[in-house]
PDB file of N, CA and C in Angstrom:
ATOM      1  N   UNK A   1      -0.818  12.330  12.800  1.00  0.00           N
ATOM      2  CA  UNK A   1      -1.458  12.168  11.508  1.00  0.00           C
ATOM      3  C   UNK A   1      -1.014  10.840  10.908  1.00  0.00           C
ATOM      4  N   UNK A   2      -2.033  10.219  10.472  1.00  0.00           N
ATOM      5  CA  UNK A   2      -1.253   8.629   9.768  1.00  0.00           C
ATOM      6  C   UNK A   2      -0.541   8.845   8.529  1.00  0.00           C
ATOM      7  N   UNK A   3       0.231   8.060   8.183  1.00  0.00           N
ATOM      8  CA  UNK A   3       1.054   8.125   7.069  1.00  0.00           C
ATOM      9  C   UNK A   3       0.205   7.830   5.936  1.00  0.00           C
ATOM     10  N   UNK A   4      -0.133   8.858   4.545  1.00  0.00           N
ATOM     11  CA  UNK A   4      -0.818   8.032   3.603  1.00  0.00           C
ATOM     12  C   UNK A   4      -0.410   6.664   3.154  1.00  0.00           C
ATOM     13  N   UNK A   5      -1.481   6.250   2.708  1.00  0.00           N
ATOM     14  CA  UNK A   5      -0.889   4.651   2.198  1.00  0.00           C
ATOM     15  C   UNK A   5      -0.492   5.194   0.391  1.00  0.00           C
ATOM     16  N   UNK A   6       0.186   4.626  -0.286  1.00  0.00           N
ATOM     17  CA  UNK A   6       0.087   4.849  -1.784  1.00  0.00           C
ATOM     18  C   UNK A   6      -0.755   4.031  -2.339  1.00  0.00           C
ATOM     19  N   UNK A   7      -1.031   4.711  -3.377  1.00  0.00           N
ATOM     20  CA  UNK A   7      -1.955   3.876  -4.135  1.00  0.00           C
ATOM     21  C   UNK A   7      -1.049   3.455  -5.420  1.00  0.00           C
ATOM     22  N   UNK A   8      -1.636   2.330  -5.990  1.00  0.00           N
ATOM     23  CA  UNK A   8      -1.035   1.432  -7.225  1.00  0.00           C
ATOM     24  C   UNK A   8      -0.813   2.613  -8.523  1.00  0.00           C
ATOM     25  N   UNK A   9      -1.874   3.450  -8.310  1.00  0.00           N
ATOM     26  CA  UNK A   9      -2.045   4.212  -9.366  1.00  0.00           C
ATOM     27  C   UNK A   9      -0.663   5.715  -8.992  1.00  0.00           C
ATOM     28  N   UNK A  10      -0.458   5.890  -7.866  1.00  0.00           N
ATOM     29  CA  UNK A  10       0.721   7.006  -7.269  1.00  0.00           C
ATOM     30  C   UNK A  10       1.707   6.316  -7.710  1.00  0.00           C
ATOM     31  N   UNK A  11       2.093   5.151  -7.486  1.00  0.00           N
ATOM     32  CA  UNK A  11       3.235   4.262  -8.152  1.00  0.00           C
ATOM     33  C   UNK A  11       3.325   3.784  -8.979  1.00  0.00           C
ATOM     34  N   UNK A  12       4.436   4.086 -10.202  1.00  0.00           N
ATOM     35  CA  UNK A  12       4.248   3.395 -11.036  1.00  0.00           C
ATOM     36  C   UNK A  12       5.129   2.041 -11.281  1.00  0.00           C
ATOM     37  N   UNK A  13       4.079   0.497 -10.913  1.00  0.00           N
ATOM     38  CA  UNK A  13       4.326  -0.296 -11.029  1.00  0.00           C
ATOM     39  C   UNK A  13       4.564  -1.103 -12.149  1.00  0.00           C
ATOM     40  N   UNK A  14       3.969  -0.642 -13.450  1.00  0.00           N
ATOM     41  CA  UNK A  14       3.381  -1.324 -14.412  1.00  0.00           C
ATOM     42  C   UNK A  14       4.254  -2.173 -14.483  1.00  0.00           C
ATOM     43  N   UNK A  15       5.697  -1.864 -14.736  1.00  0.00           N
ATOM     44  CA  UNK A  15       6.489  -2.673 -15.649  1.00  0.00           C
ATOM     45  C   UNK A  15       7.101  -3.844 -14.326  1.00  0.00           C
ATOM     46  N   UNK A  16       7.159  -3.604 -13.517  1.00  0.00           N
ATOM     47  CA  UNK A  16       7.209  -4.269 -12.347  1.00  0.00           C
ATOM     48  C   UNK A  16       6.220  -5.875 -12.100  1.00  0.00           C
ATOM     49  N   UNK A  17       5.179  -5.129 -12.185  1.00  0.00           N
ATOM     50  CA  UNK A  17       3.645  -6.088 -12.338  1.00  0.00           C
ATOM     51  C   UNK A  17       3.900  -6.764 -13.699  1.00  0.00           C
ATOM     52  N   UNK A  18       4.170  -6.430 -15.009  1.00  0.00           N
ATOM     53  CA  UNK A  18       3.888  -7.594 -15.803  1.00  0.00           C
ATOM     54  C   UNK A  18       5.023  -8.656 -15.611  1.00  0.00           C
ATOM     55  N   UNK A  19       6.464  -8.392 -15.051  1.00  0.00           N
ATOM     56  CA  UNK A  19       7.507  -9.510 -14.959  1.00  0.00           C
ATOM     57  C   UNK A  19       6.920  -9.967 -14.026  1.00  0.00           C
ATOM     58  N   UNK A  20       6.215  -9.873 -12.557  1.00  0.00           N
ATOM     59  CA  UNK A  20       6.400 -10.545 -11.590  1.00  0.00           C
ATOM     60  C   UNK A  20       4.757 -11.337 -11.323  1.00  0.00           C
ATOM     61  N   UNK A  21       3.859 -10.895 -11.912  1.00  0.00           N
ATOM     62  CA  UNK A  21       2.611 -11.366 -11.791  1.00  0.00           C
ATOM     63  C   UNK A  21       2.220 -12.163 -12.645  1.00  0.00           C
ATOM     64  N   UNK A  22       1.648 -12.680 -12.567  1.00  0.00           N
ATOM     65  CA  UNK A  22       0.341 -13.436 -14.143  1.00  0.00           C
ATOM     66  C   UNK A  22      -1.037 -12.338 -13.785  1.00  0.00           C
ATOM     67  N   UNK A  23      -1.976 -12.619 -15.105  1.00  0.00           N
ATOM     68  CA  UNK A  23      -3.147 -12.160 -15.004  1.00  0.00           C
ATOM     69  C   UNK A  23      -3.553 -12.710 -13.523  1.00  0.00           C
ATOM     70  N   UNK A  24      -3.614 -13.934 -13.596  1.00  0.00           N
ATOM     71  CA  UNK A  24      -4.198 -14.862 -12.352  1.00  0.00           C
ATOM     72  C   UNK A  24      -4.077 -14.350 -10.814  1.00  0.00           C
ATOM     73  N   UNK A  25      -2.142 -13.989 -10.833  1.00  0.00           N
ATOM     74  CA  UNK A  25      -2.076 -13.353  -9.465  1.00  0.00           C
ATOM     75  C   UNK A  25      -2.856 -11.826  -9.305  1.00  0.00           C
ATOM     76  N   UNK A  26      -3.221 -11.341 -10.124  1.00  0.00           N
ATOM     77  CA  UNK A  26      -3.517  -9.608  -9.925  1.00  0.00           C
ATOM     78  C   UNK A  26      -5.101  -9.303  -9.471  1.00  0.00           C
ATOM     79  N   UNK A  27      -4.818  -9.080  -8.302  1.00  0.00           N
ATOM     80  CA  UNK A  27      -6.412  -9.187  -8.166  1.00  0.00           C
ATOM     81  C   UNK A  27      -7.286  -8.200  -8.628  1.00  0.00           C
ATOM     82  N   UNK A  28      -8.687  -8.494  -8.871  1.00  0.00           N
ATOM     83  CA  UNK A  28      -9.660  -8.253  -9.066  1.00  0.00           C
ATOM     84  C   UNK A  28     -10.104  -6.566  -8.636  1.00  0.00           C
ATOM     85  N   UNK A  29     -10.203  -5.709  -9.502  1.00  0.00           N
ATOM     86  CA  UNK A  29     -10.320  -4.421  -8.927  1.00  0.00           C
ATOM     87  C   UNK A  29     -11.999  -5.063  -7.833  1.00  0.00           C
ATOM     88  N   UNK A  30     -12.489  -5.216  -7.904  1.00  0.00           N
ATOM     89  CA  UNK A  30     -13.445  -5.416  -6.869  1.00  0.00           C
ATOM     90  C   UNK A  30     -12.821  -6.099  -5.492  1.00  0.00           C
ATOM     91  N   UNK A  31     -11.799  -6.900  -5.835  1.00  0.00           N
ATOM     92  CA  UNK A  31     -11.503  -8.067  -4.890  1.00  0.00           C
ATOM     93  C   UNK A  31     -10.537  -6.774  -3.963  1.00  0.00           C
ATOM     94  N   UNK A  32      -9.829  -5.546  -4.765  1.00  0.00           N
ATOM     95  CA  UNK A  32      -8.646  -4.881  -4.353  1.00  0.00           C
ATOM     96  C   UNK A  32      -9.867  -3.858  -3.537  1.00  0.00           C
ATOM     97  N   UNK A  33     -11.071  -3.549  -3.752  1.00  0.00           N
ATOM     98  CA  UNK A  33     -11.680  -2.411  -3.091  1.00  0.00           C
ATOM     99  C   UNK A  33     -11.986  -3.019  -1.843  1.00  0.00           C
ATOM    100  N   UNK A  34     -12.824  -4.360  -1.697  1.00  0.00           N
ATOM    101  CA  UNK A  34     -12.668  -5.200  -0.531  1.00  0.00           C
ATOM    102  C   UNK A  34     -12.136  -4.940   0.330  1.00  0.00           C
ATOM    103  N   UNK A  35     -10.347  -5.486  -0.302  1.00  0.00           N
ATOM    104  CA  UNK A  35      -9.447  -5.524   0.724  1.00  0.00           C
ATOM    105  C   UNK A  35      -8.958  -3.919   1.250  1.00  0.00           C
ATOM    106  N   UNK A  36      -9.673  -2.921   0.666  1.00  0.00           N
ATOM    107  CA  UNK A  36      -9.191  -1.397   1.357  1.00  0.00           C
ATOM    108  C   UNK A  36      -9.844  -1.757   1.867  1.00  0.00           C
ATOM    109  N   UNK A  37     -11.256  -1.624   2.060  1.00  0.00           N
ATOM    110  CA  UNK A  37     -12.233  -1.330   2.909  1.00  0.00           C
ATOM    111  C   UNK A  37     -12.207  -1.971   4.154  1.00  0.00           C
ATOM    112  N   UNK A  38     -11.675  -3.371   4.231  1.00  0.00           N
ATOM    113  CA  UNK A  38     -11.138  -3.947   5.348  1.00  0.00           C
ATOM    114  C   UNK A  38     -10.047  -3.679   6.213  1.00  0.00           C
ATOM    115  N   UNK A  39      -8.890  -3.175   5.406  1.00  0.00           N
ATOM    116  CA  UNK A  39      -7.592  -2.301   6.129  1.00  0.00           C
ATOM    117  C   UNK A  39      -8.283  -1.039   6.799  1.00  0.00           C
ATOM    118  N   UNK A  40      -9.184   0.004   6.344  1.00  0.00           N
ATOM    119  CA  UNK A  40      -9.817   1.191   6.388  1.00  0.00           C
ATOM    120  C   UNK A  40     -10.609   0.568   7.961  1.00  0.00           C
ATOM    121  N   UNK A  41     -11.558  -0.484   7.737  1.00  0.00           N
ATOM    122  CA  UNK A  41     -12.045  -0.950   9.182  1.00  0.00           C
ATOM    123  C   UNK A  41     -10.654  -0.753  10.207  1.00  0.00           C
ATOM    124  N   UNK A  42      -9.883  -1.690   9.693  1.00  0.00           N
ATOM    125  CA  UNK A  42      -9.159  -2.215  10.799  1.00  0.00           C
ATOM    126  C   UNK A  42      -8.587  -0.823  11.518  1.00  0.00           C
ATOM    127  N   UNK A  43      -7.871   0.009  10.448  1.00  0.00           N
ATOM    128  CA  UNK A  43      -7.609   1.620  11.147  1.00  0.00           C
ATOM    129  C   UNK A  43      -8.321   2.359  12.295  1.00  0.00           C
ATOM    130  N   UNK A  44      -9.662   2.222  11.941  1.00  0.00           N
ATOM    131  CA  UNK A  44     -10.433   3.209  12.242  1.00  0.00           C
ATOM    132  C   UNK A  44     -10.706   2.151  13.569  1.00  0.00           C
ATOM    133  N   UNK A  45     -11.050   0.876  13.834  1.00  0.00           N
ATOM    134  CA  UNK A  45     -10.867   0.239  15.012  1.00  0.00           C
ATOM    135  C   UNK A  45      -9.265  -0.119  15.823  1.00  0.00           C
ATOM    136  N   UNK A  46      -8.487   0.467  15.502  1.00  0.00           N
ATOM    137  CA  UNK A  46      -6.758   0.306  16.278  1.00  0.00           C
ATOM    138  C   UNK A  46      -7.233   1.822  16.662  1.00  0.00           C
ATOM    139  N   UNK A  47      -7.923   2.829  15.778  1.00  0.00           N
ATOM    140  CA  UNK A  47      -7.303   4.530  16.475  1.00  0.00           C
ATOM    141  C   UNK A  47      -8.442   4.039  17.585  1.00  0.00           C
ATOM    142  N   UNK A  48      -9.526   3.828  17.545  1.00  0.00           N
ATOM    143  CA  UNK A  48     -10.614   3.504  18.554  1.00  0.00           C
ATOM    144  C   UNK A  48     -10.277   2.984  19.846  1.00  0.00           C
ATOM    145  N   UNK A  49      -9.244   2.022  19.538  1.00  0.00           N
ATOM    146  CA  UNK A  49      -7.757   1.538  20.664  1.00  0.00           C
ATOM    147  C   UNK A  49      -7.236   2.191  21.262  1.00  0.00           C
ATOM    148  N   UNK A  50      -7.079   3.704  20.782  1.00  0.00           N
ATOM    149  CA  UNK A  50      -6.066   4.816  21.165  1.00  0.00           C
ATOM    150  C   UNK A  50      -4.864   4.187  21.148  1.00  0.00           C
ATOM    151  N   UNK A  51      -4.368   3.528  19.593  1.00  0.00           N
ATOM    152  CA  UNK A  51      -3.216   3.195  18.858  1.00  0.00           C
ATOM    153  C   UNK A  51      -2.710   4.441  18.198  1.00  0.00           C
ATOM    154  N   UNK A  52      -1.024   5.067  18.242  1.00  0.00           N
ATOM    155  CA  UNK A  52      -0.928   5.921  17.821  1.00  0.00           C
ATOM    156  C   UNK A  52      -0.763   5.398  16.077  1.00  0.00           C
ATOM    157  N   UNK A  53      -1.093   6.934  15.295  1.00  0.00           N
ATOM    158  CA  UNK A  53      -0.977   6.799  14.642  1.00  0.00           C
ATOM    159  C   UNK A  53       0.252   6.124  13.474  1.00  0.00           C
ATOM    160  N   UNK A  54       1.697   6.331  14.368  1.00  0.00           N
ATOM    161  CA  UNK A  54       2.603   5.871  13.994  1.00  0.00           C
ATOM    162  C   UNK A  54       2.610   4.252  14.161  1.00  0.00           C
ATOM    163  N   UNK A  55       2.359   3.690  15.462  1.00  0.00           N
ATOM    164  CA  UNK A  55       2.062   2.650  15.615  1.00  0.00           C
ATOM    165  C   UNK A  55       1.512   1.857  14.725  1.00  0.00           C
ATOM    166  N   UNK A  56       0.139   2.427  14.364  1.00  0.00           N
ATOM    167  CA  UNK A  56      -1.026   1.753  13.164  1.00  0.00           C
ATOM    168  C   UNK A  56      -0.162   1.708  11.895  1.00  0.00           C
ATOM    169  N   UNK A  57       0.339   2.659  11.556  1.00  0.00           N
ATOM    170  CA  UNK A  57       0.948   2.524  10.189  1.00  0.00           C
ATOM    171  C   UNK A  57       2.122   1.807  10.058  1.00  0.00           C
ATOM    172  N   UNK A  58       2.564   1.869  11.142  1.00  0.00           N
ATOM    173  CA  UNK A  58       3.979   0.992  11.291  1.00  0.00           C
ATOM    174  C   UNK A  58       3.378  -0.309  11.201  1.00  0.00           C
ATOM    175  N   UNK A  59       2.943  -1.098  11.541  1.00  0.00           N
ATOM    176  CA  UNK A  59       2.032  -2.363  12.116  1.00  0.00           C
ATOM    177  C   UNK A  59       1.535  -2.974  10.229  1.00  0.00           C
ATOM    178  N   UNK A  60       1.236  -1.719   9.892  1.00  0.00           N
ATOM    179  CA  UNK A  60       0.468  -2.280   8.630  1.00  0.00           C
ATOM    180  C   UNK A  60       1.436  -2.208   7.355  1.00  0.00           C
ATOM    181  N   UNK A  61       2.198  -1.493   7.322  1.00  0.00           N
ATOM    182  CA  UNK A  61       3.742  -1.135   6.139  1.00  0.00           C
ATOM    183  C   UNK A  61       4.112  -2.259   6.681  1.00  0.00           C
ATOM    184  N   UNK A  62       4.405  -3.020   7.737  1.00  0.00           N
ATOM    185  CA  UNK A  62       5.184  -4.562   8.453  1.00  0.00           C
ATOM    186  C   UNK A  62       4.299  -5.660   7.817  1.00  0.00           C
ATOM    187  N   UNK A  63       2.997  -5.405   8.164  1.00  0.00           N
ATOM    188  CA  UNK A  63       2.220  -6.712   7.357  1.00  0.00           C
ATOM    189  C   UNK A  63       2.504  -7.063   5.433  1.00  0.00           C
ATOM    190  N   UNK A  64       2.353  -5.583   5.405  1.00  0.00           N
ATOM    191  CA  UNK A  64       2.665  -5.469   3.792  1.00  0.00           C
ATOM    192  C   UNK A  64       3.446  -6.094   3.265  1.00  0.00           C
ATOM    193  N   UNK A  65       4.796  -5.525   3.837  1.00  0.00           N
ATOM    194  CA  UNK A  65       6.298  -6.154   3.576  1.00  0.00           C
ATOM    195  C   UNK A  65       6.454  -7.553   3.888  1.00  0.00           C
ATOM    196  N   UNK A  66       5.664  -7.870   4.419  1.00  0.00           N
ATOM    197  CA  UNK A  66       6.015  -9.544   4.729  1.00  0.00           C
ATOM    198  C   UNK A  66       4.955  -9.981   4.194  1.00  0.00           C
ATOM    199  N   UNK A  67       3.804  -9.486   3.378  1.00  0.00           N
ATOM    200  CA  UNK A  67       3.192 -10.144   1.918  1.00  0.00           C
ATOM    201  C   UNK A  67       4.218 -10.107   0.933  1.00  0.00           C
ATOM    202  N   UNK A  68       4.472  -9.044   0.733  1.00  0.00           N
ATOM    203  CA  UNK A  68       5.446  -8.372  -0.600  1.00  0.00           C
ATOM    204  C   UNK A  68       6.269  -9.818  -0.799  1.00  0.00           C
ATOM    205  N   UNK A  69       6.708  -9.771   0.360  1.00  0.00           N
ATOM    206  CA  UNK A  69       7.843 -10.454   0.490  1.00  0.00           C
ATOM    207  C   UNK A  69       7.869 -11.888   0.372  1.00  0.00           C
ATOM    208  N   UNK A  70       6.800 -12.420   0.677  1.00  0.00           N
ATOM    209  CA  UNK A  70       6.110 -13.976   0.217  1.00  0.00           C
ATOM    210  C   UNK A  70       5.693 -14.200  -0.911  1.00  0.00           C
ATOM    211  N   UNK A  71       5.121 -13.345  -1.559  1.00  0.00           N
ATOM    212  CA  UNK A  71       4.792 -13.478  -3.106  1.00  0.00           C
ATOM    213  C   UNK A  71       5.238 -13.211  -4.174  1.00  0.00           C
ATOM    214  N   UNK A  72       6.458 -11.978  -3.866  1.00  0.00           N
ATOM    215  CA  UNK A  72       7.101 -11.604  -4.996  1.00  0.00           C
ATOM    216  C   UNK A  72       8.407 -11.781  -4.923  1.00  0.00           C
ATOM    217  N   UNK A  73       8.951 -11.990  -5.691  1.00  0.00           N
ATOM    218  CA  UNK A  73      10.938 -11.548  -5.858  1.00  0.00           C
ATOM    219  C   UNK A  73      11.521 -10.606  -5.002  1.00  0.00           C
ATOM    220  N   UNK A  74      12.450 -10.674  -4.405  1.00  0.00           N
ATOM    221  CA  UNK A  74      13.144  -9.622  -3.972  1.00  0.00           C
ATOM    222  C   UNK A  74      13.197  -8.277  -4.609  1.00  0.00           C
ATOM    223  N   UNK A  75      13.574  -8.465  -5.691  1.00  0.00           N
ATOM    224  CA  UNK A  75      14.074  -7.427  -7.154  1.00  0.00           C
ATOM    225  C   UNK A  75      12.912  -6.362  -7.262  1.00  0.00           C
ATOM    226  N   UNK A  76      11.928  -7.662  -7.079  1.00  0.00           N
ATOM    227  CA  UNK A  76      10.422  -6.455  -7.732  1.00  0.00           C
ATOM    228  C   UNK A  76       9.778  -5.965  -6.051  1.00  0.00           C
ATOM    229  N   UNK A  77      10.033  -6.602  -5.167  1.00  0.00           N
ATOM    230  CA  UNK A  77       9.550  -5.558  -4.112  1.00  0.00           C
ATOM    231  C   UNK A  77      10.787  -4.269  -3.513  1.00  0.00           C
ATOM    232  N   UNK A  78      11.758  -4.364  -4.271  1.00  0.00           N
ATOM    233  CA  UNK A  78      12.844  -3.539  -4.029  1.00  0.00           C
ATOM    234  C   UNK A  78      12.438  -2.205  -4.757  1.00  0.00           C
ATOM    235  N   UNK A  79      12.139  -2.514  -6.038  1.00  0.00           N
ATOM    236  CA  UNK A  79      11.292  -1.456  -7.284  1.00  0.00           C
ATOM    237  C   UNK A  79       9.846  -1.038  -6.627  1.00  0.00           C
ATOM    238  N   UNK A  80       9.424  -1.954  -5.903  1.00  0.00           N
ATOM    239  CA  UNK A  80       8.060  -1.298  -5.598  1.00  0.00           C
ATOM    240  C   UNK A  80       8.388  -0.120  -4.540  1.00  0.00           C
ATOM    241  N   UNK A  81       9.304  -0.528  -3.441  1.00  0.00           N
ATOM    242  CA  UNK A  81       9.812   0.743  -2.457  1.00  0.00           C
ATOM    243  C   UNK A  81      10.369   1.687  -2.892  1.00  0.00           C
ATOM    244  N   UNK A  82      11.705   1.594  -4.276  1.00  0.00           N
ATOM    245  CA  UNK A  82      11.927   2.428  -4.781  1.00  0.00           C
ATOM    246  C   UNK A  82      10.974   3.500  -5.697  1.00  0.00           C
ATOM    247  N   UNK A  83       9.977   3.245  -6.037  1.00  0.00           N
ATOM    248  CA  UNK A  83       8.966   3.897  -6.660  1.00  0.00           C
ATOM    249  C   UNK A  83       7.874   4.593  -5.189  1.00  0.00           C
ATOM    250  N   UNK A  84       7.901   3.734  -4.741  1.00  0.00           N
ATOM    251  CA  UNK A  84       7.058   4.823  -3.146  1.00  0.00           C
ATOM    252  C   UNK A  84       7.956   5.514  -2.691  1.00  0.00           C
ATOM    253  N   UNK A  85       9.302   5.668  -2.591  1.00  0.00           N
ATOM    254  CA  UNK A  85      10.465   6.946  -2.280  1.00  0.00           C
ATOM    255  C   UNK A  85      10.486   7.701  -3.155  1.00  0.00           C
ATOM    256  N   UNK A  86      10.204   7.855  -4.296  1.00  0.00           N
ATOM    257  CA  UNK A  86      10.342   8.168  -5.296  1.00  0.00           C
ATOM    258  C   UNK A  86       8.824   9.458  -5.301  1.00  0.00           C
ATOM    259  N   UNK A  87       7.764   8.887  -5.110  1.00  0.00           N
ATOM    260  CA  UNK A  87       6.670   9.665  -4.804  1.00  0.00           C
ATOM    261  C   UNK A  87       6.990  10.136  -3.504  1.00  0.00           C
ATOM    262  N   UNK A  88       7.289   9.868  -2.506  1.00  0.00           N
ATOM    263  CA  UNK A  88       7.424  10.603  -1.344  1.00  0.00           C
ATOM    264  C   UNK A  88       8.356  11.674  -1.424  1.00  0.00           C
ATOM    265  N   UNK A  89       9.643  11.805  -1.952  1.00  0.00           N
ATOM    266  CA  UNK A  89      10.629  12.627  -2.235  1.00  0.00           C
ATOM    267  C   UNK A  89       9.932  13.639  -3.369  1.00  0.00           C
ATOM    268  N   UNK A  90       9.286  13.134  -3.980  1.00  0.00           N
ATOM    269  CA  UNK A  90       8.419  14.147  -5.269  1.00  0.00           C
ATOM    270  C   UNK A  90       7.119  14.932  -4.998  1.00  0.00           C
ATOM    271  N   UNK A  91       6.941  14.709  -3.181  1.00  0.00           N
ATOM    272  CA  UNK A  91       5.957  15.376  -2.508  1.00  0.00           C
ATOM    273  C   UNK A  91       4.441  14.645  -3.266  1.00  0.00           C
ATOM    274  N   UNK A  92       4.399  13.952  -4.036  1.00  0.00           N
ATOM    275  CA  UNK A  92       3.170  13.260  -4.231  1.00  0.00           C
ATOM    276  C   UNK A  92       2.326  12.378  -3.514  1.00  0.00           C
ATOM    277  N   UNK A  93       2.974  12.019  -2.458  1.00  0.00           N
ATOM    278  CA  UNK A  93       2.222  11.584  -1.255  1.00  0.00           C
ATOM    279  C   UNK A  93       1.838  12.765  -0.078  1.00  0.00           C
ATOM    280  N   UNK A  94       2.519  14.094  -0.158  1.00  0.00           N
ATOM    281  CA  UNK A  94       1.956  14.775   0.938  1.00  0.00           C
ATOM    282  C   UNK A  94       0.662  15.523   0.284  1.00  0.00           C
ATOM    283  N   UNK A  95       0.438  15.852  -0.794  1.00  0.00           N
ATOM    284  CA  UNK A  95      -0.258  16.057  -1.820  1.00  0.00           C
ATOM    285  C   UNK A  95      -1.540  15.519  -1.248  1.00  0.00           C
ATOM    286  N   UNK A  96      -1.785  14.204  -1.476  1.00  0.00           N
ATOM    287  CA  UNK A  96      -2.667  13.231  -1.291  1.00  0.00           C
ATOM    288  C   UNK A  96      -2.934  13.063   0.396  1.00  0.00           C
ATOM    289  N   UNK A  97      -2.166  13.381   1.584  1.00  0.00           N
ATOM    290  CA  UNK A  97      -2.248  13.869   2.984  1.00  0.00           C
ATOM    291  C   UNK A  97      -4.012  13.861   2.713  1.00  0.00           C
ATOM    292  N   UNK A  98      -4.301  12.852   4.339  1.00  0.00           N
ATOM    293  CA  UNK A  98      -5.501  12.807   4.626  1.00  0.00           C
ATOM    294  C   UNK A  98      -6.716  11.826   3.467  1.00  0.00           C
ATOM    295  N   UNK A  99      -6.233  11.591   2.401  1.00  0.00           N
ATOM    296  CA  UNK A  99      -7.283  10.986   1.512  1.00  0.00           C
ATOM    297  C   UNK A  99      -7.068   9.551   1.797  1.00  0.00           C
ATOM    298  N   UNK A 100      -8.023   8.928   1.606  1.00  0.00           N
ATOM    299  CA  UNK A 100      -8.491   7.551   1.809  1.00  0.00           C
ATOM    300  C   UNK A 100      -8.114   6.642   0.771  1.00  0.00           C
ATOM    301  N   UNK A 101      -6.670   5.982   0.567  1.00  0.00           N
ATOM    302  CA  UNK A 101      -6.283   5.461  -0.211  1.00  0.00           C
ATOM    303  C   UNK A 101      -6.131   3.810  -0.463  1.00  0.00           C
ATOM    304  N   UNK A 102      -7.053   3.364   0.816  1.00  0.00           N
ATOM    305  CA  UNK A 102      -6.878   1.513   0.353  1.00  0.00           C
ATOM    306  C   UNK A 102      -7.669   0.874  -0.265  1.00  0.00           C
ATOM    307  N   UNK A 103      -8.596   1.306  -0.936  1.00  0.00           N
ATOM    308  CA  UNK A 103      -9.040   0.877  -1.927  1.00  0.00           C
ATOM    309  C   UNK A 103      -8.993   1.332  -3.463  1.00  0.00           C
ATOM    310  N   UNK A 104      -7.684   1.716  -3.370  1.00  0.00           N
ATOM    311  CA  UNK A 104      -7.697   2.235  -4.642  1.00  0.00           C
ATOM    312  C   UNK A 104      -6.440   1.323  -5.554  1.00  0.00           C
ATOM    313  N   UNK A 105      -6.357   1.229  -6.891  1.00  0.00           N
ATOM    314  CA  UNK A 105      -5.935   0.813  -7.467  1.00  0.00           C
ATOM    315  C   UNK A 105      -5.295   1.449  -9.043  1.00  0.00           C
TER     316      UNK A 105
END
């Protein structure tokens, strides 16, 4: 089973996002549905691969982290993981198990 992805809205980033962003960096809820819908391709063509599911998600939590990690502070992508443990330990990601979460915001 793939690992859900979280959504912006499962985490709460807010206070995170206004120190580390400008309006400018935050993209575009249209620009953010895009970019699910393109991760969502790419999934559904790696399982088509007969990529395991751990694999795929591993592969893509790695791409993430090394955005995270180019654009933001240490500090604030430390808070962003601590807030996705935070839902995972609070069962709010198994909750959400199976739903289609990269375009959401």
């Amino acid at each position: 089973m793939l690992a859900p992805r979280a959504s912006v809205s499962q985490i709460d980033t807010s206070e995170v996002e206004d120190q580390a962003m400008t309006e400018k960096q935050s993209p575009p809820e249209r620009e953010l549905s895009h970019a699910g819908s393109v991760v969502d391709k790419a999934i559904e063509y790696m399982s088509s691969q007969n990529l395991s599911e751990l694999a795929i998600a591993s592969a893509l939590l790695g791409g993430a982290m090394g955005l995270l990690t180019r654009v933001l502070p240490d500090d604030v992508v430390v808070q962003i993981l601590q807030n996705a443990i935070e839902s995972v330990e609070n069962g709010e990601m198994r909750g959400a198990a199976g739903k289609d979460h990269a375009g959401e915001a």
